[in-house]
C-alpha atoms as a PDB file:
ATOM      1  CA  UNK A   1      64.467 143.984 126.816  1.00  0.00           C
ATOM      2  CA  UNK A   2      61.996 146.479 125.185  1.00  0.00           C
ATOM      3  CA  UNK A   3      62.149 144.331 121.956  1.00  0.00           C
ATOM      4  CA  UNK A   4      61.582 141.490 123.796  1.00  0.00           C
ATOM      5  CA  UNK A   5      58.559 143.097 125.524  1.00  0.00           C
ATOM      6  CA  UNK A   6      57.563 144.205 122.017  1.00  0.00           C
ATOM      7  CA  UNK A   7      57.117 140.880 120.557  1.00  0.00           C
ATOM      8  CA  UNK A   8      56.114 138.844 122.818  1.00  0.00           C
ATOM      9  CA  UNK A   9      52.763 141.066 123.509  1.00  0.00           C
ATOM     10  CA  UNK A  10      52.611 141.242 119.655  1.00  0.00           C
ATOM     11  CA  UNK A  11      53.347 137.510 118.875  1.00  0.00           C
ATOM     12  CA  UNK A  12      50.823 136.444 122.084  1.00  0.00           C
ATOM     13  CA  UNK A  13      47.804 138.751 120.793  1.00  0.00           C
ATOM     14  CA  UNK A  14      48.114 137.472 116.843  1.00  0.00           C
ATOM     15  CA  UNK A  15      48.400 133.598 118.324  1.00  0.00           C
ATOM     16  CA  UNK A  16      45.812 134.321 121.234  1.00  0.00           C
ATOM     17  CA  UNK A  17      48.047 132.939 123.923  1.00  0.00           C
ATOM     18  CA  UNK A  18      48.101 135.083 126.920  1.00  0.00           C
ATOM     19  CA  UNK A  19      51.294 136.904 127.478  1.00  0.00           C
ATOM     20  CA  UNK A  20      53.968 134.665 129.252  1.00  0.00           C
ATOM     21  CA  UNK A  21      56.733 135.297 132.110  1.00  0.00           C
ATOM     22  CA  UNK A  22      60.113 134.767 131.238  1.00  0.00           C
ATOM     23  CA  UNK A  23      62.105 133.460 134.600  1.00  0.00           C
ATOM     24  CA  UNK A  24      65.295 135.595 134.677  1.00  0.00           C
ATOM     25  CA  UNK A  25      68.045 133.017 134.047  1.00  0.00           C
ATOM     26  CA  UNK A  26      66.328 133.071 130.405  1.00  0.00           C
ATOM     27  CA  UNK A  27      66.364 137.039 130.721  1.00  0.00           C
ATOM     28  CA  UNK A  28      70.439 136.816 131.117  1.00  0.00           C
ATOM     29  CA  UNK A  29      70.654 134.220 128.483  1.00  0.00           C
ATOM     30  CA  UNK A  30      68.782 136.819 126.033  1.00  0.00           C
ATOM     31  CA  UNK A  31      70.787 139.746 127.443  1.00  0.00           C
ATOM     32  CA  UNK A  32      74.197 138.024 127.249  1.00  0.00           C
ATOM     33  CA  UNK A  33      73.726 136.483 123.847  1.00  0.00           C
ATOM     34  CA  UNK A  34      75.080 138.005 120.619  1.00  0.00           C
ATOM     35  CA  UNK A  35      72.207 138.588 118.582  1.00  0.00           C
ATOM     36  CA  UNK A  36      74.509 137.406 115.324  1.00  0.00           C
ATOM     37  CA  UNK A  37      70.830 137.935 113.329  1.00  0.00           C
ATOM     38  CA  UNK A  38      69.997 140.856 115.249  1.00  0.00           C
ATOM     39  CA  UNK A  39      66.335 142.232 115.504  1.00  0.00           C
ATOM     40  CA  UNK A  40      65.152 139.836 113.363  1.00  0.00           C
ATOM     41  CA  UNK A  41      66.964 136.827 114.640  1.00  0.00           C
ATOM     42  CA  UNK A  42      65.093 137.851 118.059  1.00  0.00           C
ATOM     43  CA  UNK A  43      61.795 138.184 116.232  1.00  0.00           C
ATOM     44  CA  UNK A  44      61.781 134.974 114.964  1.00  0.00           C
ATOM     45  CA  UNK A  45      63.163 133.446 118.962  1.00  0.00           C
ATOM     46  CA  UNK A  46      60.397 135.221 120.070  1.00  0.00           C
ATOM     47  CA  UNK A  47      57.899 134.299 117.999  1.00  0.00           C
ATOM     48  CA  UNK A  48      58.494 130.470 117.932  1.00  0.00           C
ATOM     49  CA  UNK A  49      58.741 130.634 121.940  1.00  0.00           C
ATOM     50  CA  UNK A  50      55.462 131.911 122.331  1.00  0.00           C
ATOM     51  CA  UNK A  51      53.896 129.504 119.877  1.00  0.00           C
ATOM     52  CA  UNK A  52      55.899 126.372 121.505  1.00  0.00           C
ATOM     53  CA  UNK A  53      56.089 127.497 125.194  1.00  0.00           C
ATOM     54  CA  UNK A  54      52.648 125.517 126.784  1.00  0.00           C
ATOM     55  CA  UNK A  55      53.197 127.085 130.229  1.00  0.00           C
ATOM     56  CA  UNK A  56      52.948 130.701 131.206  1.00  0.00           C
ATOM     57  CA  UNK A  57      56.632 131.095 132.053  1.00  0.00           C
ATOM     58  CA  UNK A  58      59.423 130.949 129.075  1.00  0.00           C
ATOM     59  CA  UNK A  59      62.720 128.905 130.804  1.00  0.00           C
ATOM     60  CA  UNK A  60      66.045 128.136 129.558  1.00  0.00           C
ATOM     61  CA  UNK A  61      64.961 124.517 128.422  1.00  0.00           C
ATOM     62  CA  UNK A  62      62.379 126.607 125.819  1.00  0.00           C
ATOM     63  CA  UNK A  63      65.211 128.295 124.228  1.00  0.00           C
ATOM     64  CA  UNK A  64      66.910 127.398 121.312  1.00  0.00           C
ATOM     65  CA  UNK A  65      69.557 124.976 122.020  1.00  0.00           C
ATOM     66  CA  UNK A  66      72.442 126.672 119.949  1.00  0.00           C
ATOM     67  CA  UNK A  67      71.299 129.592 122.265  1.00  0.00           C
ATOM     68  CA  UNK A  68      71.403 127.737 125.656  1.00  0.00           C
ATOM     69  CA  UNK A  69      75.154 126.783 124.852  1.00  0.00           C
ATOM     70  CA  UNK A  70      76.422 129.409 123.345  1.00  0.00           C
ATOM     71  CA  UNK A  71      75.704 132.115 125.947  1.00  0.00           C
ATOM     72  CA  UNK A  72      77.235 130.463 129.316  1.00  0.00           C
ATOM     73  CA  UNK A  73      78.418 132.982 131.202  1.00  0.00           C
ATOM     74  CA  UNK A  74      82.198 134.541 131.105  1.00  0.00           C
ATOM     75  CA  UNK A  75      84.354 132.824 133.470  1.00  0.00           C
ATOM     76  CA  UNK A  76      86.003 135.064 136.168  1.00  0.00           C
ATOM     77  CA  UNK A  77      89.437 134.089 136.545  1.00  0.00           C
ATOM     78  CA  UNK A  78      88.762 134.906 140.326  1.00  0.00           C
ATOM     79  CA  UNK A  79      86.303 132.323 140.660  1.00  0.00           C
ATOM     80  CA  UNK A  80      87.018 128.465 142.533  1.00  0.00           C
ATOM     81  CA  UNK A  81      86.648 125.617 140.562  1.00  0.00           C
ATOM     82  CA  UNK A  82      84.102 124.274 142.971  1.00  0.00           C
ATOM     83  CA  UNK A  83      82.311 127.496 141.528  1.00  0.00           C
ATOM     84  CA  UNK A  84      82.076 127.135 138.325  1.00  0.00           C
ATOM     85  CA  UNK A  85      81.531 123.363 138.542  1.00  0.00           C
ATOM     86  CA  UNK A  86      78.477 124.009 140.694  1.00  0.00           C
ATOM     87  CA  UNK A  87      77.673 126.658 137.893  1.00  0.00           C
ATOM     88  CA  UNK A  88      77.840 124.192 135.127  1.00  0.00           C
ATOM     89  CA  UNK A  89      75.562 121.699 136.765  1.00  0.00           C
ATOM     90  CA  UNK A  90      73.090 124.196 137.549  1.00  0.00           C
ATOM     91  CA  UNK A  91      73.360 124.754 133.628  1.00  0.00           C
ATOM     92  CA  UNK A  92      73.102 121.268 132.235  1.00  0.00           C
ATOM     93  CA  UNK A  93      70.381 120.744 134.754  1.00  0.00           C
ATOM     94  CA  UNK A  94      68.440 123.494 133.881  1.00  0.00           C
ATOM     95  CA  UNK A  95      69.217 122.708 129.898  1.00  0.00           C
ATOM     96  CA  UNK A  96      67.578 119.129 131.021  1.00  0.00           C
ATOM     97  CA  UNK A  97      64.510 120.649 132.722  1.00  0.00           C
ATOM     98  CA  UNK A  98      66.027 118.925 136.207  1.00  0.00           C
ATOM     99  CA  UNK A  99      66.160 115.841 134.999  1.00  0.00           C
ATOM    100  CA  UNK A 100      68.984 114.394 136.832  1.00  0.00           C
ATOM    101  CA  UNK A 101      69.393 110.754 135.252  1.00  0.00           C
ATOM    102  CA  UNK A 102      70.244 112.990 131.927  1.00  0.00           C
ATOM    103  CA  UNK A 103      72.000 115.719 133.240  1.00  0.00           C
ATOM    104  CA  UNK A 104      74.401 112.635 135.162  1.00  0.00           C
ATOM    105  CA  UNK A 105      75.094 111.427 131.294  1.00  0.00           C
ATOM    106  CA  UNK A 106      75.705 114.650 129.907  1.00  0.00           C
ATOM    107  CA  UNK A 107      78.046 115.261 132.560  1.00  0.00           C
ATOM    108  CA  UNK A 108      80.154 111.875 132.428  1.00  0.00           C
ATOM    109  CA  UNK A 109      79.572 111.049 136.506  1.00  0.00           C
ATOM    110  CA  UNK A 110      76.994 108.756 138.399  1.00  0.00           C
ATOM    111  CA  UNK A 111      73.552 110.233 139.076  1.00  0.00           C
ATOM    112  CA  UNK A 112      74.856 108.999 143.202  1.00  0.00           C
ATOM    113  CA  UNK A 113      77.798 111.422 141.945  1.00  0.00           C
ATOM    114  CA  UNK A 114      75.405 114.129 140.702  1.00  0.00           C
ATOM    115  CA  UNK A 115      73.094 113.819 143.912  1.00  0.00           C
ATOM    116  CA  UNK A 116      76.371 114.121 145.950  1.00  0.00           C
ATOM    117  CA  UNK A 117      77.695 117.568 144.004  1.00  0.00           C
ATOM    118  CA  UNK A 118      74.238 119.230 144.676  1.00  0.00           C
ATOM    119  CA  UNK A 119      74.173 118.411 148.249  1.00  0.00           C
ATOM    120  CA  UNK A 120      77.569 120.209 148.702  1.00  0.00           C
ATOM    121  CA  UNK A 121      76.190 123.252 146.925  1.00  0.00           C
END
């Protein structure tokens, strides 16, 4: 997290963009993925977030999408499968910026479906 720290306050002073938040589901994503580039594959993350990112908070939908997908979370074989269903639609909907007409069609089910999952939740 220092590296990250690092570069963005580097990459946000040479662009003149102030220096943003990142929300901490994207702060697990970064810890929990495996870096196959290393430093410099997180320079270059870095780098194009801060130039592509509008707001003043980096999400998951600002990430890479290679990176979104390939650092879902290890499933506990102690979990319910209510559990990690409600875990994968948080991640598809968050991967969709809450857009839950797409995240329905990425999932295969009925947006009624969808609405019907997150009121359980």
């Amino acid at each position: 997290m220092l590296l990250v720290k690092h570069f963005s306050s580097k990459f946000a002073k040479e662009f003149g963009k102030p220096l943003p938040r990142f929300s901490e589901e994207t702060l697990q994503v970064l810890k929990s993925y495996d870096w196959p580039g290393n430093v410099r594959e997180l320079e270059n993350i870095i780098q194009r977030l801060i130039i592509m990112t509008e707001g003043d908070t980096i999400g998951i939908p600002d990430l890479p999408s290679l990176m979104r997908f390939s650092a879902l979370r290890r499933v506990s074989p102690n979990r319910t499968l209510a559990e990690v269903e409600a875990e994968h639609i948080r991640s598809v909907l968050a991967t969709v910026d809450g857009n839950k007409t797409h995240a329905a069609k990425i999932l295969g089910i009925t947006r009624k479906t969808l609405r019907d999952k997150l009121k359980k939740r």
